[in-house]
N, C-alpha and C. Protein backbone atom coordinates (compact mmCIF):
# COMPACT_ATOMS: atom_id res chain seq x y z
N UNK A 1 0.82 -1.21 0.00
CA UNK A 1 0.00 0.00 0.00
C UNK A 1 0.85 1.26 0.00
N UNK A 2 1.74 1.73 0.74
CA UNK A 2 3.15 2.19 0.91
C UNK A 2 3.41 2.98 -0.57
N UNK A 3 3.82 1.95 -1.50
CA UNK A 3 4.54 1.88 -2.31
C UNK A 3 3.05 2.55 -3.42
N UNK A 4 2.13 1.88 -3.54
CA UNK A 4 1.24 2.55 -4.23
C UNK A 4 0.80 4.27 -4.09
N UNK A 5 0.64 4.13 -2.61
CA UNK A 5 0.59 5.74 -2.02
C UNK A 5 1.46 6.55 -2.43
N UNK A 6 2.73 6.03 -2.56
CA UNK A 6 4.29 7.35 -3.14
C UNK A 6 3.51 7.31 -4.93
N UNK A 7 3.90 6.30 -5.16
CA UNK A 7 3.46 6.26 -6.69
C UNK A 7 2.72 7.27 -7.01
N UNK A 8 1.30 7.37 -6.58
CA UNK A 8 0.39 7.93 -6.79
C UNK A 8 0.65 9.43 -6.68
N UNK A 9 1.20 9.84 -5.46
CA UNK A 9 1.59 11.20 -5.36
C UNK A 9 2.46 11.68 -6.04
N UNK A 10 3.78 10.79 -6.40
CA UNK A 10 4.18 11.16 -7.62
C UNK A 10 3.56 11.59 -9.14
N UNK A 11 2.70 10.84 -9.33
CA UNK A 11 1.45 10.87 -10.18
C UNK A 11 0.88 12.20 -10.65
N UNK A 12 1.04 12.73 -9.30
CA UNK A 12 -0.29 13.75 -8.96
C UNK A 12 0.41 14.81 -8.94
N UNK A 13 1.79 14.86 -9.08
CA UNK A 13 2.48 16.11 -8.80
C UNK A 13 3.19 16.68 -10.15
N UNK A 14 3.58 15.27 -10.91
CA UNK A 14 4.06 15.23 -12.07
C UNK A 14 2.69 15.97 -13.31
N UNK A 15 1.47 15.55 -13.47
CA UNK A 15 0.41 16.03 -13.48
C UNK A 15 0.00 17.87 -13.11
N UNK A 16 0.43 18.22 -12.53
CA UNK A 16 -0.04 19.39 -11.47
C UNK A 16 1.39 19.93 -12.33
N UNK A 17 2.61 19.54 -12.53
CA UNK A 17 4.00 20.33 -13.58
C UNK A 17 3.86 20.50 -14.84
N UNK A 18 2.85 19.15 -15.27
CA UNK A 18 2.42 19.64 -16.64
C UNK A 18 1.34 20.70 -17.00
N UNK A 19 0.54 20.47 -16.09
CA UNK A 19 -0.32 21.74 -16.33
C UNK A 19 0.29 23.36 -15.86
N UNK A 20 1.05 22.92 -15.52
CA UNK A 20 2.05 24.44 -14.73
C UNK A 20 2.85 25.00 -16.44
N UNK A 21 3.50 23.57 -16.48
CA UNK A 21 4.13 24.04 -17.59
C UNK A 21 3.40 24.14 -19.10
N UNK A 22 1.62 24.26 -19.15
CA UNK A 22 1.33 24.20 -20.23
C UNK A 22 0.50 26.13 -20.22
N UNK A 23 0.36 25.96 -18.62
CA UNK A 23 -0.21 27.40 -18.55
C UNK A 23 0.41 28.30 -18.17
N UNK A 24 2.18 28.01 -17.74
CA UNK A 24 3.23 29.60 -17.06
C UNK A 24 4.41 28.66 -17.85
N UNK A 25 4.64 28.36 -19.00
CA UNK A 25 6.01 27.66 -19.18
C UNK A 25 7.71 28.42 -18.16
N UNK A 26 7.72 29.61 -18.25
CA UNK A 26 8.63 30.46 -17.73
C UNK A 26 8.38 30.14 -15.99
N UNK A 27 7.26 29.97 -15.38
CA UNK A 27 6.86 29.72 -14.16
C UNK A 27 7.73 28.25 -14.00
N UNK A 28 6.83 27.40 -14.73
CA UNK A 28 7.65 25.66 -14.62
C UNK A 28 8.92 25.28 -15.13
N UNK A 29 9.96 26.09 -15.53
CA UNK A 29 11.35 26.51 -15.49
C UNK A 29 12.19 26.83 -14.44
N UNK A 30 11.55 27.33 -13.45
CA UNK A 30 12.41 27.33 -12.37
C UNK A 30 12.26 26.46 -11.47
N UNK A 31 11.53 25.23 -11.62
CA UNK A 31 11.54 23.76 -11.32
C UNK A 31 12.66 22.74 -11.56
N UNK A 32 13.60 22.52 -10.89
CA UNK A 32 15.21 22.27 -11.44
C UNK A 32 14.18 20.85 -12.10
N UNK A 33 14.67 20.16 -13.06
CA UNK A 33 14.33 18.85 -13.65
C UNK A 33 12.66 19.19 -13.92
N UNK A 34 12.25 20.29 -14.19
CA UNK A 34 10.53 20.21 -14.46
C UNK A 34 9.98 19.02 -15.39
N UNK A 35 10.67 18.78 -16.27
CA UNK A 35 10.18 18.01 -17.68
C UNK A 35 10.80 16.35 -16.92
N UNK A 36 11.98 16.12 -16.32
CA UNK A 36 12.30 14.65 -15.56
C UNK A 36 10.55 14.31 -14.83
N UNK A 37 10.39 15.46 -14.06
CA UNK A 37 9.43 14.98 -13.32
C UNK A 37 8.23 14.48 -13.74
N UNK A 38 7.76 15.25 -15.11
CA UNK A 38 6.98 14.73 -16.36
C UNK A 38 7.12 13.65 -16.90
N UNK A 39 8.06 13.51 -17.11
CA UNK A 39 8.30 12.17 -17.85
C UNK A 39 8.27 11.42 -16.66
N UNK A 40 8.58 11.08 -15.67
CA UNK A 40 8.42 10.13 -14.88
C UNK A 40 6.64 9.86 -14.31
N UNK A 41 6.35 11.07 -13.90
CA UNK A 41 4.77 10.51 -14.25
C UNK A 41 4.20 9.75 -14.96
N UNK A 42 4.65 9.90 -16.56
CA UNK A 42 4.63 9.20 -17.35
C UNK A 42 4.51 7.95 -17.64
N UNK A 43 6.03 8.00 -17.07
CA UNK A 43 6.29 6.20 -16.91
C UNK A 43 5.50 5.52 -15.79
N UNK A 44 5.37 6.23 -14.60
CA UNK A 44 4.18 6.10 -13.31
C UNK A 44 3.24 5.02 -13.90
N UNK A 45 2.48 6.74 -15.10
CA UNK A 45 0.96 5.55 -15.28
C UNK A 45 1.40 4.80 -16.47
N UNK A 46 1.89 4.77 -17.37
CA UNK A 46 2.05 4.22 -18.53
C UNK A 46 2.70 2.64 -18.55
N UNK A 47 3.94 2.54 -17.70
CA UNK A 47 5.18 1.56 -17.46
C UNK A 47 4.89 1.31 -16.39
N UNK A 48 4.23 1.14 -15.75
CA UNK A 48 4.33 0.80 -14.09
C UNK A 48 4.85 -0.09 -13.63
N UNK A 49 4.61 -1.06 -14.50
CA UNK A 49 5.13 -2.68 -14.76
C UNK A 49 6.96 -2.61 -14.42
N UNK A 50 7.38 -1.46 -14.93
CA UNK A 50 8.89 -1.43 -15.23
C UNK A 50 9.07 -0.97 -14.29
N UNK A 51 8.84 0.00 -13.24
CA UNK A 51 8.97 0.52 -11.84
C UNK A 51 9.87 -0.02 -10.91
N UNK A 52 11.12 0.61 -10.69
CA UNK A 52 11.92 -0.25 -8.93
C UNK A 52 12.28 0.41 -8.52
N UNK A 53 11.44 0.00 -7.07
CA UNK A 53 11.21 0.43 -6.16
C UNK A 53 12.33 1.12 -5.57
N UNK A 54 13.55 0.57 -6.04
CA UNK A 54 14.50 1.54 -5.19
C UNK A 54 14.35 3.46 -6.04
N UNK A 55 13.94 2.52 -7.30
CA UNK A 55 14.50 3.97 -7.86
C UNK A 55 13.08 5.23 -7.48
N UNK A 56 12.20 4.46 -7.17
CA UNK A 56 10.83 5.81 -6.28
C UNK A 56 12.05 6.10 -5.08
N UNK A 57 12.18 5.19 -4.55
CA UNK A 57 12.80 5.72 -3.20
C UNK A 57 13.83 6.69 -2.87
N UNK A 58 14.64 6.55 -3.74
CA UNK A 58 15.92 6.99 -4.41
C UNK A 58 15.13 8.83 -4.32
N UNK A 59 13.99 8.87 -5.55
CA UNK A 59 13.80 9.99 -5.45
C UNK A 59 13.06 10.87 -4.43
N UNK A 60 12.49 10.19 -3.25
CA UNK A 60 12.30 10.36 -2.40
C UNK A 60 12.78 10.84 -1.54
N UNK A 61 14.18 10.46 -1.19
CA UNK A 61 15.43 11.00 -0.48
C UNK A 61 16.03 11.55 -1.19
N UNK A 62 16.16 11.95 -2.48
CA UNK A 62 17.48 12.84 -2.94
C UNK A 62 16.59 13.55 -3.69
N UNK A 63 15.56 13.78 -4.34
CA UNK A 63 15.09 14.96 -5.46
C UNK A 63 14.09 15.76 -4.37
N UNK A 64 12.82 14.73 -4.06
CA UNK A 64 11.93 15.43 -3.17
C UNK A 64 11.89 16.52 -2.09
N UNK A 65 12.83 16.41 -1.97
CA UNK A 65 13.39 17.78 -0.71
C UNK A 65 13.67 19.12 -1.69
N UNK A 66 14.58 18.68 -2.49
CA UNK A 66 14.63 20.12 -3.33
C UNK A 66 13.56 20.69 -4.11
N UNK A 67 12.69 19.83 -5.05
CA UNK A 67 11.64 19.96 -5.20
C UNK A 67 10.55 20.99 -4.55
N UNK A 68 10.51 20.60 -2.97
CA UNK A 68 9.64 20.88 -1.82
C UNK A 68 10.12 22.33 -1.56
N UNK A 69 11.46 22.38 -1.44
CA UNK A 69 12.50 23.55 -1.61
C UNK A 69 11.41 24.70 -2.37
N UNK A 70 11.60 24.16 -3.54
CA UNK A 70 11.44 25.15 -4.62
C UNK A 70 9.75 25.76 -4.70
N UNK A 71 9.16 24.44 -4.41
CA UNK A 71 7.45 24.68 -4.72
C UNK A 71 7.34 25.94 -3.67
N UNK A 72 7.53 25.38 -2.41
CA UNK A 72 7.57 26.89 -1.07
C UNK A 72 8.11 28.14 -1.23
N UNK A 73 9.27 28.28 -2.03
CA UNK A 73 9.65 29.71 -2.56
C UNK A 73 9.08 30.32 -3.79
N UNK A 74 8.04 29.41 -4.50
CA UNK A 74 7.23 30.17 -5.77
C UNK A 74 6.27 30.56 -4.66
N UNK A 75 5.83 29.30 -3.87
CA UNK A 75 4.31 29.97 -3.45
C UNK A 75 4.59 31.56 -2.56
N UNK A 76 5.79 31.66 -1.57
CA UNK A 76 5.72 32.60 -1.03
C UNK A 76 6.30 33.73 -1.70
N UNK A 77 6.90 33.76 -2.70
CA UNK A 77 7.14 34.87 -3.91
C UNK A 77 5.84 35.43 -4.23
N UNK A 78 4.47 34.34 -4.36
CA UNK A 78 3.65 35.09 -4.95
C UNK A 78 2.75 35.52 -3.87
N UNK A 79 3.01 35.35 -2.87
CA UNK A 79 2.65 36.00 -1.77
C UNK A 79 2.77 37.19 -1.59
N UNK A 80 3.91 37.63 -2.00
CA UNK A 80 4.79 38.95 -1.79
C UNK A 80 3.89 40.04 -2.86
């Protein structure tokens, strides 16, 4: 269940970059890897079959933080 739950949110976020990047392209640019994260959605729903598990995890601990980084300094930029 775990493993479906990350999936999914990956899913959902990768999703939520494409529409970022179809309606502010210049906005979803300062997303370090914007289009990686796309394409991995991708493969999410498309390849799922091909999926290991280390490599969700992997990005879990090493991309997701910067990511998280970045989403919090657009939102509070546009705060400003």
């Amino acid at each position: 269940m775990l493993r479906s739950a990350v999936e999914r949110q990956f899913e959902i976020v990768g999703e939520a970059i494409s529409r970022l990047a179809q309606l502010n392209p210049s906005l979803a640019e300062k997303l370090t890897e914007y289009r990686r994260i796309i394409a991995f959605r991708n493969i999410l729903i498309h390849a799922y079959a091909t999926i290991d598990d280390r490599i969700v995890w992997g990005l879990v601990e090493g991309k997701l933080p910067q990511l998280r980084r970045e989403v919090k300094a657009l939102l509070s930029a546009r705060k400003d």
